[in-house]
N, C-alpha and C. Protein backbone atom coordinates (compact mmCIF):
# COMPACT_ATOMS: atom_id res chain seq x y z
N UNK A 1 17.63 -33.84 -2.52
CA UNK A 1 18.93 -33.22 -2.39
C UNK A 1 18.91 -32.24 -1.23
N UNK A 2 19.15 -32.76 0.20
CA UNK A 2 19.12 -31.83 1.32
C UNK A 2 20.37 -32.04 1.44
N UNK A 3 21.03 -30.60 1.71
CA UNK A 3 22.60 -30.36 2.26
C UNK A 3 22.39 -29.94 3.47
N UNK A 4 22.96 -30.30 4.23
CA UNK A 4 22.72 -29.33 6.23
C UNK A 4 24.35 -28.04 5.46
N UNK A 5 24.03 -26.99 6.36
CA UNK A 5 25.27 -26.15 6.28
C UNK A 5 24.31 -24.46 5.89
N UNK A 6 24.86 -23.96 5.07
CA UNK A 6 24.21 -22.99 4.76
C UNK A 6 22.72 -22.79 4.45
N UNK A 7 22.17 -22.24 5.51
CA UNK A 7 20.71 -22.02 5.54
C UNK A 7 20.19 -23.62 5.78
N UNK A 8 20.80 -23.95 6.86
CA UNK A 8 20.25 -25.38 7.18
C UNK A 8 19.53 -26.79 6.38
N UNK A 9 18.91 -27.14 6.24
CA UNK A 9 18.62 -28.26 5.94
C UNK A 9 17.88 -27.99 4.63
N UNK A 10 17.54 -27.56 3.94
CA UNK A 10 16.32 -26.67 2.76
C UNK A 10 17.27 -27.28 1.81
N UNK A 11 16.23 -27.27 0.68
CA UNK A 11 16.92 -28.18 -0.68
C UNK A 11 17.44 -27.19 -1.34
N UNK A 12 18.31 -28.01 -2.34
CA UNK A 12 18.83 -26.64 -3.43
C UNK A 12 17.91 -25.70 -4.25
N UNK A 13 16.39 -26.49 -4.55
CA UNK A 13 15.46 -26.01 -5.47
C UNK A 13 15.22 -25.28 -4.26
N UNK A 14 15.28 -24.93 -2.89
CA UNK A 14 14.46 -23.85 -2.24
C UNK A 14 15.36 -22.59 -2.54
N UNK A 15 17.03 -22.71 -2.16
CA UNK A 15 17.66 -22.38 -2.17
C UNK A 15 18.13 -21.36 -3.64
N UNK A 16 18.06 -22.12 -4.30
CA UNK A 16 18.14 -21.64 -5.95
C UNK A 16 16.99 -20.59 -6.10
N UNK A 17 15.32 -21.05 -5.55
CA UNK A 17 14.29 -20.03 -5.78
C UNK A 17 14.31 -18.84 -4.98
N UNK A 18 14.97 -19.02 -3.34
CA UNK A 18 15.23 -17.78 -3.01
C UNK A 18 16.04 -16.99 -3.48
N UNK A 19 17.30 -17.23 -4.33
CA UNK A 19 18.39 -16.81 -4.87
C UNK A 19 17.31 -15.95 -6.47
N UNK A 20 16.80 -17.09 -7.25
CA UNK A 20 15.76 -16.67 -8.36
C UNK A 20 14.27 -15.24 -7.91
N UNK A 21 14.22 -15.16 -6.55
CA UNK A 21 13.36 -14.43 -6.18
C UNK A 21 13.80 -12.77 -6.59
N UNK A 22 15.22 -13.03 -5.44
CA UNK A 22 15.83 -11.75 -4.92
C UNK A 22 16.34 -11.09 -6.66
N UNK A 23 16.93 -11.93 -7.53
CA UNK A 23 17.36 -11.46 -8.62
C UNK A 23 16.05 -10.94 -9.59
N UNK A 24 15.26 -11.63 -9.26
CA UNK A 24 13.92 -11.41 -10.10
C UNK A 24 13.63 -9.92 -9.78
N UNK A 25 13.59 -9.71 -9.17
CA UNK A 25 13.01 -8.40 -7.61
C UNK A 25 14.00 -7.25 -8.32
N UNK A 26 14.95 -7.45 -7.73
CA UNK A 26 16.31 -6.57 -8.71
C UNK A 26 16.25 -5.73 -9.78
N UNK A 27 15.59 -7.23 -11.11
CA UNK A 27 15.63 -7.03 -12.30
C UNK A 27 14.40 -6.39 -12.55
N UNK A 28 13.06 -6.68 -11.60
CA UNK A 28 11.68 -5.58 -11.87
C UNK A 28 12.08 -4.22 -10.98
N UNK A 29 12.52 -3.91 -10.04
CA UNK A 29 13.01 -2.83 -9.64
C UNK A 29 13.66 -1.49 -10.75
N UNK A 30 14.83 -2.06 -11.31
CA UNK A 30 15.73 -1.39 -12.12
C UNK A 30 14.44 -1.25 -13.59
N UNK A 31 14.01 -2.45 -13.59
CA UNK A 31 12.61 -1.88 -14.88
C UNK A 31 11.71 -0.93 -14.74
N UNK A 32 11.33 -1.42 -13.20
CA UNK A 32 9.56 -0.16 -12.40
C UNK A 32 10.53 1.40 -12.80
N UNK A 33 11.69 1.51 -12.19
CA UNK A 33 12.08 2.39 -11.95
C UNK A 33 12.62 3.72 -13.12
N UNK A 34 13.03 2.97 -14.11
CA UNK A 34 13.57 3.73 -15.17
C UNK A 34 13.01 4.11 -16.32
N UNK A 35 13.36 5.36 -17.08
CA UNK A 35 12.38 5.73 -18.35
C UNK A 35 12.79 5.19 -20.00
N UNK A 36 13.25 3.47 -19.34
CA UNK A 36 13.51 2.95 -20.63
C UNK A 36 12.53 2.23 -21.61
N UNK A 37 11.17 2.03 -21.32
CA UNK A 37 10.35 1.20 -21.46
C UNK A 37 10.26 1.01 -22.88
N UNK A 38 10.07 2.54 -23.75
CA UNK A 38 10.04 2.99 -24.81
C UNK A 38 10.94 3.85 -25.40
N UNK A 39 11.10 3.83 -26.48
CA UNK A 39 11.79 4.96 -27.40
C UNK A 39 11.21 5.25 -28.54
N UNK A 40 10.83 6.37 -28.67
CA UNK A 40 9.95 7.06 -29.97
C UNK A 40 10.57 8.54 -30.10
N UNK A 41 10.51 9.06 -31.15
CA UNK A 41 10.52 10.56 -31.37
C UNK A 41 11.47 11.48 -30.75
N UNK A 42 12.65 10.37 -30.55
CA UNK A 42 13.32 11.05 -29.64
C UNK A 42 13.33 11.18 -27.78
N UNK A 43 12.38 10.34 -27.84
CA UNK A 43 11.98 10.45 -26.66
C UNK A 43 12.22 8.73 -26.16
N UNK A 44 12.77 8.94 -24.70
CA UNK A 44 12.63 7.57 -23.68
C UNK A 44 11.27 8.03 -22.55
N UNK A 45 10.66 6.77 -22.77
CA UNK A 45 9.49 6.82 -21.63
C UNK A 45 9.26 5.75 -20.55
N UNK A 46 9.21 5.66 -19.70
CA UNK A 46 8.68 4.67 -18.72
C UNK A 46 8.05 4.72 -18.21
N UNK A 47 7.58 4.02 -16.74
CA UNK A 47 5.90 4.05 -16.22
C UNK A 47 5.76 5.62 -15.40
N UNK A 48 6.87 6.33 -15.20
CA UNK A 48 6.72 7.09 -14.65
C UNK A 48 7.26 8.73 -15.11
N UNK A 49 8.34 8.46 -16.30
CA UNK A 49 8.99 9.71 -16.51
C UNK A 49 9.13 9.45 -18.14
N UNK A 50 8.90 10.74 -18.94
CA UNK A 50 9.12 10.86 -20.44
C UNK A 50 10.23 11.68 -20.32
N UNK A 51 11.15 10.65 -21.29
CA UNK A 51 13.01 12.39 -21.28
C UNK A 51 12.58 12.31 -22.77
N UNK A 52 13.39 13.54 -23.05
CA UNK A 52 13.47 14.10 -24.11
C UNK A 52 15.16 14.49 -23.68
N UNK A 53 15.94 14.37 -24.00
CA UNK A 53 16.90 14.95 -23.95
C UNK A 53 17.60 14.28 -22.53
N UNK A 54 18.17 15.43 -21.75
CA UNK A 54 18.52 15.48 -20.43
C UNK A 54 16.88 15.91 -19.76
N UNK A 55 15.70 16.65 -20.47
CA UNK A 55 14.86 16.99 -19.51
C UNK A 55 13.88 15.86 -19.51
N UNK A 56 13.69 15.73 -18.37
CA UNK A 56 12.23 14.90 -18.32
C UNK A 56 11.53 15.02 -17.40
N UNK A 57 9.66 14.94 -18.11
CA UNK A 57 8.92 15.06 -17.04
C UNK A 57 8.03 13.78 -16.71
N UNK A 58 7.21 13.93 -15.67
CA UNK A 58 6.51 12.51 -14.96
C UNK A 58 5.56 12.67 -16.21
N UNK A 59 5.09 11.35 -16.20
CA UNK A 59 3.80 10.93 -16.90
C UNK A 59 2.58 11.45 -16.94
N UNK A 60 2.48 11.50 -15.05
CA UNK A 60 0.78 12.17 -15.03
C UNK A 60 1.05 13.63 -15.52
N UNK A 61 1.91 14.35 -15.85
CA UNK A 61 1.75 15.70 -16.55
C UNK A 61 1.79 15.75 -17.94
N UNK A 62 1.70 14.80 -18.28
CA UNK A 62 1.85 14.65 -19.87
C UNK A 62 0.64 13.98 -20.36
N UNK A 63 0.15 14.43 -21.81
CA UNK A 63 -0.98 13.32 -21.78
C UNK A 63 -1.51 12.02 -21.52
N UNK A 64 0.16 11.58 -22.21
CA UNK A 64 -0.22 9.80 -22.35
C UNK A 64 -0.76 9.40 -20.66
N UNK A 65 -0.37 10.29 -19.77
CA UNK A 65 -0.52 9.52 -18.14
C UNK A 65 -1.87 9.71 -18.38
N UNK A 66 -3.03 10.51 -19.24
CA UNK A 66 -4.48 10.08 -19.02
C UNK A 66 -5.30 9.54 -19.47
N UNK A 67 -4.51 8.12 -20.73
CA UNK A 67 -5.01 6.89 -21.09
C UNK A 67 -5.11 6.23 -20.04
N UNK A 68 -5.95 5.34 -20.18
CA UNK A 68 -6.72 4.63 -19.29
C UNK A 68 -5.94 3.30 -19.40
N UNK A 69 -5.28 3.02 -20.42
CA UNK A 69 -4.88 1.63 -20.69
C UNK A 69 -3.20 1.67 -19.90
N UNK A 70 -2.65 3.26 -20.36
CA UNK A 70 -1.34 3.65 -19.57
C UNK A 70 -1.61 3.55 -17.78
N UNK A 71 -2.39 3.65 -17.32
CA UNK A 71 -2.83 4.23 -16.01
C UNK A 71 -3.04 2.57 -15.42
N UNK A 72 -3.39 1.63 -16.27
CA UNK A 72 -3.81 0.38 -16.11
C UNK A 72 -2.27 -0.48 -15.63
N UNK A 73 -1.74 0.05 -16.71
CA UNK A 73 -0.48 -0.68 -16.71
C UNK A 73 0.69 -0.44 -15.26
N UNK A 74 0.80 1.02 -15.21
CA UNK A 74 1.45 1.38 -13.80
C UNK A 74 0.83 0.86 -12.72
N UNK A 75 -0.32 0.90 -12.57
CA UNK A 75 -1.29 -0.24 -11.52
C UNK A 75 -0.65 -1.68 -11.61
N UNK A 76 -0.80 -2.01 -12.60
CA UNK A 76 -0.75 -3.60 -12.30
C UNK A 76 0.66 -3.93 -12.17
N UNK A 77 1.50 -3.22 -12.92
CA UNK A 77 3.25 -3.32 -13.12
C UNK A 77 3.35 -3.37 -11.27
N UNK A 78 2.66 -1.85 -10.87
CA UNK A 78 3.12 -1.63 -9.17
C UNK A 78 2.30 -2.65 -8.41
N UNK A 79 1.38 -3.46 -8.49
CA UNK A 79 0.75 -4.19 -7.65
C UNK A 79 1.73 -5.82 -7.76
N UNK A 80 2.15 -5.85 -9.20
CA UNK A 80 3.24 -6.85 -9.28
C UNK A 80 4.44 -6.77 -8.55
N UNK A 81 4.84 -5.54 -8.30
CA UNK A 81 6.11 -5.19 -7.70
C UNK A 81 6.06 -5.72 -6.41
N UNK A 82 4.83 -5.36 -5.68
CA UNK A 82 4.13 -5.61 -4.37
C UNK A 82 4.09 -6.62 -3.95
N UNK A 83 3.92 -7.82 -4.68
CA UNK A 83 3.77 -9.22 -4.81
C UNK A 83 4.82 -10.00 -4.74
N UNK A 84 5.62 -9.25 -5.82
CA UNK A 84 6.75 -9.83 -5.90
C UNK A 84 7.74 -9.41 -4.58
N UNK A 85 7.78 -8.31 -3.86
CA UNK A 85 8.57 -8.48 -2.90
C UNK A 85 7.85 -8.94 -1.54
N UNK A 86 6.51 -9.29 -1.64
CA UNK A 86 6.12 -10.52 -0.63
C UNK A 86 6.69 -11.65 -0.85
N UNK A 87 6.67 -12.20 -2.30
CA UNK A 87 7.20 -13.33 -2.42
C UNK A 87 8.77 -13.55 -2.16
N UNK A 88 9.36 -12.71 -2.34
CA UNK A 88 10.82 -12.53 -1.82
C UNK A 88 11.29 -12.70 -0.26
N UNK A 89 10.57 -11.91 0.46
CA UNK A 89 10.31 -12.31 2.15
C UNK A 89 9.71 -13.70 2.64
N UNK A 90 8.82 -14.27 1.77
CA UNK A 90 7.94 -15.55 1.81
C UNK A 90 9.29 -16.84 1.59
N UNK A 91 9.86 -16.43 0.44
CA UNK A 91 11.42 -17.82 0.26
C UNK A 91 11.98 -17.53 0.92
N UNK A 92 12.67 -16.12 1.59
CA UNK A 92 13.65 -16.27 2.72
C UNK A 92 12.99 -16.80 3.80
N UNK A 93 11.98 -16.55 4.20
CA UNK A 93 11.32 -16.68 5.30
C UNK A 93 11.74 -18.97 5.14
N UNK A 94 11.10 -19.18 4.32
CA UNK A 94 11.18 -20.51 4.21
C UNK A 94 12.78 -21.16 4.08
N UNK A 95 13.39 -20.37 3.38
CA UNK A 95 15.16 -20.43 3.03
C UNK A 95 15.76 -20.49 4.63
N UNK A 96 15.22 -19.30 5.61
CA UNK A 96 16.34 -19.27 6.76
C UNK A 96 15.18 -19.39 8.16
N UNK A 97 13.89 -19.60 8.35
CA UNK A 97 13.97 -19.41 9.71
C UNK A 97 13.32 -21.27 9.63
N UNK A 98 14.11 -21.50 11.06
CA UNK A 98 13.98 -22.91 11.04
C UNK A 98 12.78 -23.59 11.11
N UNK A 99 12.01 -22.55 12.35
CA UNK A 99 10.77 -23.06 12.79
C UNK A 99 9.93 -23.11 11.60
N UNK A 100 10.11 -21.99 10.15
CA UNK A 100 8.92 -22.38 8.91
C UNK A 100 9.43 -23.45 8.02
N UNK A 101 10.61 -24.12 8.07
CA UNK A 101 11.21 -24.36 7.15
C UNK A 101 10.49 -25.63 6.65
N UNK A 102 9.32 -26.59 7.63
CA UNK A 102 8.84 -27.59 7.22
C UNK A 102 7.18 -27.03 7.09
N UNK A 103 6.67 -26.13 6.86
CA UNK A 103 5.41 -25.63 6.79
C UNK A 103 4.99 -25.51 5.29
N UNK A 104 3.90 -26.21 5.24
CA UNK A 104 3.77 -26.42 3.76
C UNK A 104 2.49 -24.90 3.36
N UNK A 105 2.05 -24.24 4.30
CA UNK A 105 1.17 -23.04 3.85
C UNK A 105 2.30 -22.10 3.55
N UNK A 106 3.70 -21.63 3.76
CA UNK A 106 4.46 -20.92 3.76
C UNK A 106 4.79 -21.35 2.07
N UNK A 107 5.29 -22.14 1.85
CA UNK A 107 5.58 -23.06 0.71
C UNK A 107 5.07 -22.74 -0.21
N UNK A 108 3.45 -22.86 -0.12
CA UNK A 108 2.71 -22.89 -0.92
C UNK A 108 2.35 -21.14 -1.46
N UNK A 109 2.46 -20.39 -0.20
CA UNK A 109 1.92 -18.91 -0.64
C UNK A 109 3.18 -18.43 -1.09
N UNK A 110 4.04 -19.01 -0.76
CA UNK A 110 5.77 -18.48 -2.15
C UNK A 110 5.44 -18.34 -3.33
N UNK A 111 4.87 -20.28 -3.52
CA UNK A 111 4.35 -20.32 -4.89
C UNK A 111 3.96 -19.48 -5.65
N UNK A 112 2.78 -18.85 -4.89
CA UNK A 112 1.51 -17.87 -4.78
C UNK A 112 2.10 -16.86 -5.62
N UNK A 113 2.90 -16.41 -4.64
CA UNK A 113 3.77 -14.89 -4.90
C UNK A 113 5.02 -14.80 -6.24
N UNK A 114 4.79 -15.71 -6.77
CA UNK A 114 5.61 -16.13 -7.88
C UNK A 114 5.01 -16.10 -8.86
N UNK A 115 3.79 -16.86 -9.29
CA UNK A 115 2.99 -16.88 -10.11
C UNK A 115 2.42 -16.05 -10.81
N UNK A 116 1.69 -15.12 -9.22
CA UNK A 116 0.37 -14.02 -10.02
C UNK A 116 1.27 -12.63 -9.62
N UNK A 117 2.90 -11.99 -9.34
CA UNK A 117 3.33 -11.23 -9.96
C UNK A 117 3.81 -11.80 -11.44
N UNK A 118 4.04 -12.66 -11.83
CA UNK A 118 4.29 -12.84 -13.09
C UNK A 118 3.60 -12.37 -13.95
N UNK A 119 2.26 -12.91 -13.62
CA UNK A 119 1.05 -13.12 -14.73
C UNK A 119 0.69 -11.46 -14.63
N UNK A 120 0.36 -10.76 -13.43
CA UNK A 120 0.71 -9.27 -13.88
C UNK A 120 1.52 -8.42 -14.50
N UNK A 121 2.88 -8.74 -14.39
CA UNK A 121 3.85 -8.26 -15.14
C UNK A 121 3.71 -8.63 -16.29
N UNK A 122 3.39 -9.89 -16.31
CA UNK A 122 3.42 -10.01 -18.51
C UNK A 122 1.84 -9.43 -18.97
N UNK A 123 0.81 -9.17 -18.39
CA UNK A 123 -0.29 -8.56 -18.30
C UNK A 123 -0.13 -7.18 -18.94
N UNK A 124 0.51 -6.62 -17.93
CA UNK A 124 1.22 -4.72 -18.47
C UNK A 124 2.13 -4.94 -19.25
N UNK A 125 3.39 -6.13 -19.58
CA UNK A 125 4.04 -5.87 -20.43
C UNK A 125 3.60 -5.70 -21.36
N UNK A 126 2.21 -6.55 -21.95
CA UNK A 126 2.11 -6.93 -23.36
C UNK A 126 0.81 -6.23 -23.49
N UNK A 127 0.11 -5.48 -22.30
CA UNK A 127 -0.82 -4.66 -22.86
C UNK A 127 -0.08 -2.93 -23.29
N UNK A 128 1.50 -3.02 -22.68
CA UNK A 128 1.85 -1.60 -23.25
C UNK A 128 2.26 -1.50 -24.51
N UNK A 129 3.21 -2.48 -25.09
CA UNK A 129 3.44 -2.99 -26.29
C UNK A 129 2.54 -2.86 -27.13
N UNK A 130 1.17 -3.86 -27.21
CA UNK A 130 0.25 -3.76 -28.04
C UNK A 130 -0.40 -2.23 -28.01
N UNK A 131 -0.81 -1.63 -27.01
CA UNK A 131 -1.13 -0.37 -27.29
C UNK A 131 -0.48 0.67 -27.83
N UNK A 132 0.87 0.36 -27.38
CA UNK A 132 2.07 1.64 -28.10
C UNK A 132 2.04 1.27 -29.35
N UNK A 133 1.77 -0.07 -29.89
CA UNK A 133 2.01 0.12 -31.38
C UNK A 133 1.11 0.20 -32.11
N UNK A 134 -0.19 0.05 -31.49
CA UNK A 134 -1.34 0.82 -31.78
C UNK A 134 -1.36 2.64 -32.08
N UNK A 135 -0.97 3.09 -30.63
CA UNK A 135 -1.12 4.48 -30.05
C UNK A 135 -0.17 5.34 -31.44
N UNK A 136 1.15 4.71 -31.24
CA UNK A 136 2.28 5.87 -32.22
C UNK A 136 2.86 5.17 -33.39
N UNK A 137 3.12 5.53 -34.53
CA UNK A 137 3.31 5.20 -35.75
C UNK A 137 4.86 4.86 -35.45
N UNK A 138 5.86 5.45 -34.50
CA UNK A 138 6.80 5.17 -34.55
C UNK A 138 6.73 4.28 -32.90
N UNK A 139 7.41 3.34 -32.53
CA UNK A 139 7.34 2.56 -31.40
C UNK A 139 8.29 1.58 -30.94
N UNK A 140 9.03 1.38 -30.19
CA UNK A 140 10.36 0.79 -29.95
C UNK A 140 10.20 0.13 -28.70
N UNK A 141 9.92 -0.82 -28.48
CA UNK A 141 10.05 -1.29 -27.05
C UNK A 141 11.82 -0.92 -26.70
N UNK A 142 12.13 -0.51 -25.24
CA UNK A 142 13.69 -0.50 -24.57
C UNK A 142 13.69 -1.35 -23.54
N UNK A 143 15.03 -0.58 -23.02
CA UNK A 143 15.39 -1.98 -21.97
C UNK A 143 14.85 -2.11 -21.27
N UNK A 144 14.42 -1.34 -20.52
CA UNK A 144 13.69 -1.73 -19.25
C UNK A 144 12.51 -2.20 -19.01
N UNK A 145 11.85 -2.55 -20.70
CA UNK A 145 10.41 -3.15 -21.12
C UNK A 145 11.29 -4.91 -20.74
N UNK A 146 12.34 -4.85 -21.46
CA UNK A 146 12.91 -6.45 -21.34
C UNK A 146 13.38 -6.90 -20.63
N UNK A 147 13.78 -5.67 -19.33
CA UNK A 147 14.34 -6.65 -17.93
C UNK A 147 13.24 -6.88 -17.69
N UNK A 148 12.01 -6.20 -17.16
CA UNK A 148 10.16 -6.29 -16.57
C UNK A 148 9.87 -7.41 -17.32
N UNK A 149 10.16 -7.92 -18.64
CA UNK A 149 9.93 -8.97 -19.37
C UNK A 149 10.74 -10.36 -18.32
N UNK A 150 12.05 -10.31 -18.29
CA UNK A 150 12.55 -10.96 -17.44
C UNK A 150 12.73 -11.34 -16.29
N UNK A 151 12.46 -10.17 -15.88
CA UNK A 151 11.98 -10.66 -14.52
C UNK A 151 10.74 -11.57 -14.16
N UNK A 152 9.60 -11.34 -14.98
CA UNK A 152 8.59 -12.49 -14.91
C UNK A 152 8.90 -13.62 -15.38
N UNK A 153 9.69 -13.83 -16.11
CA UNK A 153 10.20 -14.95 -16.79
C UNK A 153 10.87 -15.82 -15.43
N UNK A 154 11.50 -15.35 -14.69
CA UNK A 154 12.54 -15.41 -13.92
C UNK A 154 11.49 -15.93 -12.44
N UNK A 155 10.55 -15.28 -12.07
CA UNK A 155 9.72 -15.00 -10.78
C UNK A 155 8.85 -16.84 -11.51
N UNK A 156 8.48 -17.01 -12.93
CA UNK A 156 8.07 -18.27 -13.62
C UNK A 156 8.97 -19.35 -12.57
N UNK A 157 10.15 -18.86 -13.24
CA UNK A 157 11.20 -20.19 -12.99
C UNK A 157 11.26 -20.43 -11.53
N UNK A 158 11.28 -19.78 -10.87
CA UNK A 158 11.42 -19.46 -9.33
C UNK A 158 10.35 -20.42 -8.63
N UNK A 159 8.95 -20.16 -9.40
CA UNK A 159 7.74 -20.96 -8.58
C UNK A 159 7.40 -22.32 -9.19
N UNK A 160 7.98 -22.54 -10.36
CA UNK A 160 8.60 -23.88 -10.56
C UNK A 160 9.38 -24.82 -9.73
N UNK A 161 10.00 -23.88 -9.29
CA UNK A 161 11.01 -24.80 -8.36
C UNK A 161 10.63 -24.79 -7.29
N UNK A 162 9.61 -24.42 -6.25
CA UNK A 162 9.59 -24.47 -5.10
C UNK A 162 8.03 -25.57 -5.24
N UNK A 163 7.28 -25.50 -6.82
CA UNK A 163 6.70 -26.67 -6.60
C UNK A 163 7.36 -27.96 -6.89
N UNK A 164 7.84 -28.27 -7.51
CA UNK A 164 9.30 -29.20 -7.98
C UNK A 164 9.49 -29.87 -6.54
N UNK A 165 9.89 -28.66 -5.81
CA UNK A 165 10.33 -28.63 -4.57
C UNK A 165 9.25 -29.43 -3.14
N UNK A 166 8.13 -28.98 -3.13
CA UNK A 166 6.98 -29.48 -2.78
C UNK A 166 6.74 -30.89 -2.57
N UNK A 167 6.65 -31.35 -4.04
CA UNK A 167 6.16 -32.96 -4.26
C UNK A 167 7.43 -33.35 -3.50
N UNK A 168 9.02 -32.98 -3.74
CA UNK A 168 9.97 -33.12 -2.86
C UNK A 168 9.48 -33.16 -1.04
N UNK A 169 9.42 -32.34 -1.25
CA UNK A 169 9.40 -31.73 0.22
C UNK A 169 8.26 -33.06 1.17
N UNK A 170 7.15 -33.36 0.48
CA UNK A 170 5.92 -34.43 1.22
C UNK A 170 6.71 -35.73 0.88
N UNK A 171 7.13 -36.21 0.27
CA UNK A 171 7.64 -37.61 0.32
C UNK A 171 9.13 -37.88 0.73
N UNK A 172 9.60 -36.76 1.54
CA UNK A 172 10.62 -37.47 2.06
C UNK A 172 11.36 -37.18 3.44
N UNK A 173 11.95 -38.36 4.04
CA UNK A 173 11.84 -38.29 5.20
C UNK A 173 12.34 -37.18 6.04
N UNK A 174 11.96 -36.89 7.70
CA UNK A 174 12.41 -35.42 8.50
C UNK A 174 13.44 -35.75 9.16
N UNK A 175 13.12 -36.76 10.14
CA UNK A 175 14.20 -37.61 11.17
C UNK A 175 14.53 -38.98 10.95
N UNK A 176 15.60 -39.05 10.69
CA UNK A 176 16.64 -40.07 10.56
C UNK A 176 17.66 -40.45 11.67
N UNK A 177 17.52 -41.96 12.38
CA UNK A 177 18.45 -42.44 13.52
C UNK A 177 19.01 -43.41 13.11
N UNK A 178 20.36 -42.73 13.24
CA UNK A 178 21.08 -43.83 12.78
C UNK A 178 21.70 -45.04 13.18
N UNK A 179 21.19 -45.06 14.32
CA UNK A 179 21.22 -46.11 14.80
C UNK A 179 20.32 -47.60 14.75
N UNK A 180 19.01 -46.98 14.56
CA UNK A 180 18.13 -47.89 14.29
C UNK A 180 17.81 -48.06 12.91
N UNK A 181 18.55 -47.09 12.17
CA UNK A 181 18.08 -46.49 10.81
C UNK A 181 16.68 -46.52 10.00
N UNK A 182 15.47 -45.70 11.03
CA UNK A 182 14.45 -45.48 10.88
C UNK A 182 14.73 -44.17 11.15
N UNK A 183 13.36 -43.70 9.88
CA UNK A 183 13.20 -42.72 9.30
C UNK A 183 11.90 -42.59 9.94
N UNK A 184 11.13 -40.96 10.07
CA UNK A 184 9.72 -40.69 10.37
C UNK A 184 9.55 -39.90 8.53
N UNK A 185 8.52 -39.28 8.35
CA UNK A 185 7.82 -38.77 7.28
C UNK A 185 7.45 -37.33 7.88
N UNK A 186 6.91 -36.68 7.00
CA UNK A 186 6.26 -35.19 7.15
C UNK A 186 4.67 -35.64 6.97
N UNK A 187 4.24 -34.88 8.12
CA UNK A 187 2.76 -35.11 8.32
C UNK A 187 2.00 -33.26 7.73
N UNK A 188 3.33 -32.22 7.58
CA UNK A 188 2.26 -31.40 7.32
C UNK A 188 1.89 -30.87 5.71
């Protein structure tokens, strides 16, 4: 399914995963960022700020920032973040500039960047979870535990499709004349 027109010649599955990237990205952004992760005791917490009220302070001034398993999780959550907005530059890069658009190492390190922020993000999701309901008698996962949830879900679906896209991409033809109506193949 190649359409010429918007963002040139690239299939819908590229098209759809750059679209699945940028929203993915979005949806871990608005998660990294906010102190919804948890709710206990009155309190909202996230990777970076505990409220109580209207006041809230950062993590590393509070105890929980000097568990080792908490300290683990902001690492890997932020090294996912990292990943994930390589992989976001990596599908546009493949989505709009012409000269990468048939390069199968570009392709492939999208993949890349899809995958293993995922597998980090559900890594910290489900090691904060299990520890919070370990750590406090009272324990609530919030929203912003379930967009970070979704968004890996999402960054999943994304590198699905650009391998989908792949086996696409090697078996079918580049140049087409229509006059002779011979086709060449992709050699890379």
């Amino acid at each position: 399914m190649i359409h010429a027109g918007c963002c040139g010649t690239t299939s819908v599955f590229v098209k759809v995963s750059a679209f699945l990237f940028l929203f993915a990205f979005g949806l871990l952004l608005l998660g990294f960022g906010t102190p919804l992760w948890s709710a206990r005791g009155g309190q909202n917490e996230g990777l970076w700020e505990r409220c109580t009220g209207s006041v809230c302070v950062s993590t590393p001034s509070d105890p929980l920032g000097d568990e080792g398993w908490f300290i683990t999780v902001q690492v890997v959550v932020t090294i996912g973040l990292i990943l994930g907005l390589v992989g976001v530059i990596l599908s546009f890069i493949t989505l709009c500039d012409v000269a990468c658009v048939n390069k199968m190492a570009i392709r492939i390190a999208a993949i890349i960047h899809a995958f293993i922020p995922a597998a980090l993000l559900l890594c910290g999701l489900f090691v904060y979870w299990i520890r919070g309901e370990i750590y406090f008698a009272v324990f609530y996962l919030g929203f912003s535990w379930g967009i970070t949830l979704i968004a890996a879900i999402v960054f999943i679906v994304a590198g699905i499709l650009l391998s989908i896209d792949i086996d696409r991409f090697r078996n079918k033809p580049v140049e087409c004349d229509e006059a002779t109506a011979t086709c060449g193949t992709r050699l890379d």
